[in-house]
Protein backbone atom coordinates (compact mmCIF):
# COMPACT_ATOMS: atom_id res chain seq x y z
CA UNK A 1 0.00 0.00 0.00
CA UNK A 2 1.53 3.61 -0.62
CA UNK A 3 1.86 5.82 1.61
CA UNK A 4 -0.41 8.95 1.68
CA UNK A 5 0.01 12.20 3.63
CA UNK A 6 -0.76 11.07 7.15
CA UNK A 7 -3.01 13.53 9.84
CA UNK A 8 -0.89 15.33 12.21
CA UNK A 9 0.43 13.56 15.34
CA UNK A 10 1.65 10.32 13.49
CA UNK A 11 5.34 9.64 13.04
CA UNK A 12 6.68 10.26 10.13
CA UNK A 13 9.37 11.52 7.69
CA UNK A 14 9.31 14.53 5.37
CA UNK A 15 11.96 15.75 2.82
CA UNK A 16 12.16 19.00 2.53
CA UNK A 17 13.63 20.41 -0.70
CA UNK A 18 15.19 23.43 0.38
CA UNK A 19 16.06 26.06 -2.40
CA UNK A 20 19.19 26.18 -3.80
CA UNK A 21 20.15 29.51 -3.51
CA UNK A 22 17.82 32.09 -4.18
CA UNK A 23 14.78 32.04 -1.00
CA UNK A 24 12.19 33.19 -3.18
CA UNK A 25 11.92 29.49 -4.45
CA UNK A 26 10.52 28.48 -0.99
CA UNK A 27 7.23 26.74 -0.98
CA UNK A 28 4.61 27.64 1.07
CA UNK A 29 4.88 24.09 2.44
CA UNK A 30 8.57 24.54 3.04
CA UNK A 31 7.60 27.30 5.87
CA UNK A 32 4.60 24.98 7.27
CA UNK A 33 6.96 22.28 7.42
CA UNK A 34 9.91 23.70 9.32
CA UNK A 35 7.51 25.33 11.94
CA UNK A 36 5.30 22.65 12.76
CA UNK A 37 7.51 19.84 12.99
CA UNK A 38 9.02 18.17 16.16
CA UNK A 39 12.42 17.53 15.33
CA UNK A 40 14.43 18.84 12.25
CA UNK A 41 17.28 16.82 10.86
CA UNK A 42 19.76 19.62 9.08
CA UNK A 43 22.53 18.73 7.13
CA UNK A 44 23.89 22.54 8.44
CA UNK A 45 22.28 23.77 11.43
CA UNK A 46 23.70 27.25 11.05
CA UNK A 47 22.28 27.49 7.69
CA UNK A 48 18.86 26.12 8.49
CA UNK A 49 18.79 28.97 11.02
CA UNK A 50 20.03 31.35 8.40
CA UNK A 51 17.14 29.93 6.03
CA UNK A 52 14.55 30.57 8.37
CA UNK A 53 15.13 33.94 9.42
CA UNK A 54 15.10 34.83 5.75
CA UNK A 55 12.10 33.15 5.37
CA UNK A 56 10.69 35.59 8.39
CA UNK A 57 9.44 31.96 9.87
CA UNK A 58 10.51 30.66 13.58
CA UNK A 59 11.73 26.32 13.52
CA UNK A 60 9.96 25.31 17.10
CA UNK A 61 11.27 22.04 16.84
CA UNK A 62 14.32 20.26 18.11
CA UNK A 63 16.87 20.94 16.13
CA UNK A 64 19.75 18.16 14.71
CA UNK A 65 22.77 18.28 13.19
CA UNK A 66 22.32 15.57 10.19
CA UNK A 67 25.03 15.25 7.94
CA UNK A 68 27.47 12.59 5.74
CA UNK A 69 29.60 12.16 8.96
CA UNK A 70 26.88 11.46 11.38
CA UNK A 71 24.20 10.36 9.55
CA UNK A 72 24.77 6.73 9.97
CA UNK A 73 24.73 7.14 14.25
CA UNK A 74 22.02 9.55 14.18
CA UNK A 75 19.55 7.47 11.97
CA UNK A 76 18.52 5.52 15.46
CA UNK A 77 17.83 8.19 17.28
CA UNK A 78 15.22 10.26 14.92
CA UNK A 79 13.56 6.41 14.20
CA UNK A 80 13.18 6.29 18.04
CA UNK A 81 11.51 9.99 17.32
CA UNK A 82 9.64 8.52 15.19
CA UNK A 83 8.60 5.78 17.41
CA UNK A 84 7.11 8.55 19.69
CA UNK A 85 4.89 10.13 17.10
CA UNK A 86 7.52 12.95 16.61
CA UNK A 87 7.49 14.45 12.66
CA UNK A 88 10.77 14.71 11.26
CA UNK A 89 11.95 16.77 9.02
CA UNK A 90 15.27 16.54 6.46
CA UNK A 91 16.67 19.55 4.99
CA UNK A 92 20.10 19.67 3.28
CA UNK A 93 21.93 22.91 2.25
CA UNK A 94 20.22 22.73 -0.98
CA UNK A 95 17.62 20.92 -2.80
CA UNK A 96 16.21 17.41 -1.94
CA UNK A 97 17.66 15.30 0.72
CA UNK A 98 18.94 11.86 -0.60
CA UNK A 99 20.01 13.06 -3.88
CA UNK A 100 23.44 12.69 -2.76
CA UNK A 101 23.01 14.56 -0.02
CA UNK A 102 22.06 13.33 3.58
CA UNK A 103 18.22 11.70 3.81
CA UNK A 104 18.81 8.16 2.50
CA UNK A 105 19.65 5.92 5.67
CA UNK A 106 16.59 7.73 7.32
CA UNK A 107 14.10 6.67 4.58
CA UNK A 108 14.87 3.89 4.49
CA UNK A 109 15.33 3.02 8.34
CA UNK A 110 12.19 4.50 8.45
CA UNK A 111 10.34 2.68 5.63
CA UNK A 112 11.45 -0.74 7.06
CA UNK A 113 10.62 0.42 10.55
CA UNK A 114 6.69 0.87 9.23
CA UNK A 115 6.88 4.57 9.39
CA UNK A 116 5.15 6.64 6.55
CA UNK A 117 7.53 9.18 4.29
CA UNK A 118 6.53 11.76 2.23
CA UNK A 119 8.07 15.63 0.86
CA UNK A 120 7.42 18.58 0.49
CA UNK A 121 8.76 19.07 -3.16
CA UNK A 122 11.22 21.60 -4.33
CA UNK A 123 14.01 23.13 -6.23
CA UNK A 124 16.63 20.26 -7.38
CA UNK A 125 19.94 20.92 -8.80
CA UNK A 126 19.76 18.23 -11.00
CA UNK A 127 16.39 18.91 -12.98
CA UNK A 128 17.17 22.72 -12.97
CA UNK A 129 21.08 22.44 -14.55
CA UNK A 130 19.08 19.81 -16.76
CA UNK A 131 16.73 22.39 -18.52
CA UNK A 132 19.33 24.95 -18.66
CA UNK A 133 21.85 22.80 -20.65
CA UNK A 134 20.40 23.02 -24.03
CA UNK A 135 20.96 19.16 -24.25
CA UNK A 136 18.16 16.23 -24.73
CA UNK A 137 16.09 16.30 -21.36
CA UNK A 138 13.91 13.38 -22.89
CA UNK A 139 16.05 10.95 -21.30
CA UNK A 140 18.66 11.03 -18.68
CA UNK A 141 20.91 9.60 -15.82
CA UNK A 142 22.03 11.32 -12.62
CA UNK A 143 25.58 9.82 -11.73
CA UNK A 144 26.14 12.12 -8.26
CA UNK A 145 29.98 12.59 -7.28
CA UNK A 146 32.54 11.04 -9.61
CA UNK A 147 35.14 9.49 -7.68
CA UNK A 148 37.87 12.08 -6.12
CA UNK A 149 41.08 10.28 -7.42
CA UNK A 150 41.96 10.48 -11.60
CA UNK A 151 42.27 6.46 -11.81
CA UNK A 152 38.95 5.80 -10.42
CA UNK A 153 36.99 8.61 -11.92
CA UNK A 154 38.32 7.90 -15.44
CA UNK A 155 37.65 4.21 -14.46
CA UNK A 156 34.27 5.27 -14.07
CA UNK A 157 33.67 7.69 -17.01
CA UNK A 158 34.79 4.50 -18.99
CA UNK A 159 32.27 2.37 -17.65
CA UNK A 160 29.69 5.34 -19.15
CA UNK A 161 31.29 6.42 -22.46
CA UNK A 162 28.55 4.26 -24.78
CA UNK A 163 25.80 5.52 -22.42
CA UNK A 164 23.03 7.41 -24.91
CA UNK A 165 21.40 9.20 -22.42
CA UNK A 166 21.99 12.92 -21.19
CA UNK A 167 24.14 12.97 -18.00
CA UNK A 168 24.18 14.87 -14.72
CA UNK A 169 26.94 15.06 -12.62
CA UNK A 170 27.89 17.27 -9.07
CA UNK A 171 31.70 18.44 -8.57
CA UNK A 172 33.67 20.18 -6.69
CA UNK A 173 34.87 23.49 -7.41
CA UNK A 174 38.62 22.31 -6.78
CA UNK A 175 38.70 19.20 -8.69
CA UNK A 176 36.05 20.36 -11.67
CA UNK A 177 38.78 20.99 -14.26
CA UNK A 178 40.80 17.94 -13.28
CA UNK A 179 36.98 16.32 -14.03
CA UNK A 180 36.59 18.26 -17.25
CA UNK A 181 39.92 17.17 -18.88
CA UNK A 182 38.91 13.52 -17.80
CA UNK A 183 35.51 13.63 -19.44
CA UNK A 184 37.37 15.11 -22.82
CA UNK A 185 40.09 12.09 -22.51
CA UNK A 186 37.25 10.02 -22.60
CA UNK A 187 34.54 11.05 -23.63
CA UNK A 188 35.73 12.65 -26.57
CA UNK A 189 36.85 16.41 -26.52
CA UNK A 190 33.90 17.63 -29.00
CA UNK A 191 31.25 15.90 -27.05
CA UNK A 192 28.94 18.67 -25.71
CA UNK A 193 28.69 19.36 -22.50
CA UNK A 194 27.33 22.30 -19.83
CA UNK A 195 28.84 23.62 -16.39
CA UNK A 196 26.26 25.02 -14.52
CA UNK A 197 27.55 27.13 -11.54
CA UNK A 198 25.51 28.60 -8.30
CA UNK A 199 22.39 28.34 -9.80
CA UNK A 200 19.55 31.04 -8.75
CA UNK A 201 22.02 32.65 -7.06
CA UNK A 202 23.26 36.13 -7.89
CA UNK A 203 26.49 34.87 -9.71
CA UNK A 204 24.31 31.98 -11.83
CA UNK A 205 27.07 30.66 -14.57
CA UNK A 206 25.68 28.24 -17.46
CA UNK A 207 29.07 27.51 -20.05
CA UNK A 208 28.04 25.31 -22.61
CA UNK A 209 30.62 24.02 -25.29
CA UNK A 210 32.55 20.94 -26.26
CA UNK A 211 34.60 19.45 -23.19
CA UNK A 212 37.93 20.35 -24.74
CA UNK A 213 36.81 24.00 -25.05
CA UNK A 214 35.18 23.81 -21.05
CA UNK A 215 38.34 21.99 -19.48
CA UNK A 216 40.26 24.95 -21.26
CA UNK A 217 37.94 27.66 -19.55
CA UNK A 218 37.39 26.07 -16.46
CA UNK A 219 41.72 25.95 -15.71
CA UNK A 220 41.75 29.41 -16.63
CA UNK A 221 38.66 30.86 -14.60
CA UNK A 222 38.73 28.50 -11.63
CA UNK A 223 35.39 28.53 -11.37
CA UNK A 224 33.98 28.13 -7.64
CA UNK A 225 30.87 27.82 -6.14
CA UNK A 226 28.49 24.72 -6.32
CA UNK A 227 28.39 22.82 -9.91
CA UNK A 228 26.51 20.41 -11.98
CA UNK A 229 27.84 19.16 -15.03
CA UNK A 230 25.29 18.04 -18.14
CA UNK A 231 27.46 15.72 -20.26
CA UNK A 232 25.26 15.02 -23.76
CA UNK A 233 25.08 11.14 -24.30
CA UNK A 234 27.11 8.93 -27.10
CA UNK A 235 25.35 9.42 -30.33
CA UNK A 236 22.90 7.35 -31.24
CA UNK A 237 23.60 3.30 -32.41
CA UNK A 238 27.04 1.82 -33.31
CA UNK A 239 30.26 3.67 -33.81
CA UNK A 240 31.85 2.79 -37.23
CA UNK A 241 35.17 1.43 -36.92
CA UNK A 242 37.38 4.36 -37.84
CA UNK A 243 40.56 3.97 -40.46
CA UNK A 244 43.42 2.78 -38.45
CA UNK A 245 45.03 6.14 -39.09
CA UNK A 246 41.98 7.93 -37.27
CA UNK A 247 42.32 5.76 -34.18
CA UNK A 248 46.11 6.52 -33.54
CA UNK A 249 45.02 10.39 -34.09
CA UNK A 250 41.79 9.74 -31.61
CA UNK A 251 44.61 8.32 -29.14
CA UNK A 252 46.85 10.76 -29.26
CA UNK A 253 44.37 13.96 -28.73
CA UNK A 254 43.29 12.51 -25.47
CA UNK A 255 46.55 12.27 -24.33
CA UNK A 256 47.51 15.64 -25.46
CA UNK A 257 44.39 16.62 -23.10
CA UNK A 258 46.01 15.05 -20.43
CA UNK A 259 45.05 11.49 -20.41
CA UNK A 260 47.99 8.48 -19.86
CA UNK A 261 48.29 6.60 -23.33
CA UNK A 262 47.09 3.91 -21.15
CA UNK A 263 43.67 5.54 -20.65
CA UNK A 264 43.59 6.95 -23.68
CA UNK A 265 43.72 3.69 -25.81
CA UNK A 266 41.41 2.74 -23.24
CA UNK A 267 39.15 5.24 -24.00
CA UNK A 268 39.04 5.11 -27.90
CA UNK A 269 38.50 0.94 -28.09
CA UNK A 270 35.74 1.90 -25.49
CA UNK A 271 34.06 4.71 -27.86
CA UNK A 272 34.43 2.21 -30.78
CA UNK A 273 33.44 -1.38 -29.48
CA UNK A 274 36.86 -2.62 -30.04
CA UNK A 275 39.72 -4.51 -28.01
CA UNK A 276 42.02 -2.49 -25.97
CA UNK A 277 44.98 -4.85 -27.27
CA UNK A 278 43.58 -3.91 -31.08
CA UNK A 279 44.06 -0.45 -29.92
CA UNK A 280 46.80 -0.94 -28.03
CA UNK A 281 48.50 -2.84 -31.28
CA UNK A 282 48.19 -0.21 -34.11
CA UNK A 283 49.53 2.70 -31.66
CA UNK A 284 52.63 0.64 -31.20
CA UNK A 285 52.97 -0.64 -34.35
CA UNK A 286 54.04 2.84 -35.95
């Protein structure tokens, strides 16, 4: 049976999706939420308090810090909440909780503990740096963080190169162009792409280009702030077999944007549905 919105007094879970920048994107049932319920679960306490003096509204809950590092011991504690007919709210810095951000281990500790969860809908990072991209929205995938080291991040854009639909990434601000010149190696350096950078906020940022041409701009501008990337998805059916002579030149442009000629032969028998030792055989060959 799905759940429904439950009457006031029962135990239960709501995600809030908080806005992600700009506070005139509050809901109406954003401000009920945070002042009715019993306990809220922040991922940033201080900015939850920031929020709702903004918001001109007044959080008479009990207040909890909620976040990546604590999330795991502090999941018992709310269920117990729960348990006692409390209503808990989740609120992250931005958006809605458990799109990688905290809100997940609650859900679903709550879920398997018979407790009802519902939300109270709002802005998402993901959907909004979507429709701003100027790429296919029909269809898409939302990927979260890429891993932090190169090996394992290009490990993973590999597993993702044939992927046809649009996808969304989040990054960091210190390790986006190290990102961008890893998507080029492998993805291909004229694959389309969009950085999307504090969105609704004052100092909104939408690049769109080719990866080669964003990796460029992004180690020249050090871009900061919080950023999505929209990466558009491999073109549609089977990649012809280029000439021989067009693979060693596909090879050696993602290395000259920074990828190991490991990677980058990688990379190419990836895009093209071929063996790595194929690959591997006609760069050494010359």
């Amino acid at each position: 049976m799905e759940d429904g919105v439950q009457e006031s007094g029962t135990g239960r879970v709501v995600l809030v999706g908080a806005p992600l920048g700009n506070t005139g994107d509050a809901s109406t049932r954003l401000r009920e939420v945070l002042t009715t319920a019993d306990v809220v679960a922040a991922e940033d306490t201080r900015r939850l308090i920031r929020l709702a003096r903004d918001l001109g509204i007044t959080v008479n809950g009990r207040i909890t810090s909620y976040f990546e590092g604590n999330e795991e011991r502090r999941t018992p504690d709310l269920v117990e909440a729960l348990r006692g007919g409390a209503v808990v709210a989740v609120v992250t810095d931005g958006g809605m909780p458990s799109v990688s951000d905290p809100g997940y281990r609650l859900v679903r500790a709550a879920l398997d503990a018979g407790f009802p969860v519902t939300a109270a809908p709002g802005p998402s990072a993901v959907t909004t740096a979507l429709a701003l991209s100027g790429l296919p929205s029909d269809r898409f995938c939302f990927e979260g963080f890429l891993p932090r080291t190169g090996s394992h991040r290009r490990s993973r854009l590999r597993e993702l190169v044939a992927e046809p639909r649009t996808l969304v990434f989040f990054e960091a601000p210190h390790r986006i162009t190290a990102s961008l010149q890893d998507f080029a190696s492998v993805f291909g350096a004229d694959r389309e792409a969009a950085v999307c950078r504090e969105l609704t906020k004052t100092y909104e940022e939408i690049r769109r280009g080719p990866l080669g041409e964003l990796a460029v701009w992004s180690a020249e501008s050090e871009p900061r702030g919080e950023i999505t990337v929209v990466v558009a998805g491999a073109p549609a059916g089977p990649a012809e077999r280029p000439a021989d002579e067009d693979l060693r030149a596909a090879v050696a442009e993602r290395e000259a944007g920074g990828a190991t000629r490991r990677d980058a032969i990688q990379a190419v028998a990836d895009a093209y549905g071929l063996r790595k030792r194929e690959v591997y055989a006609l760069v050494h060959a010359q």
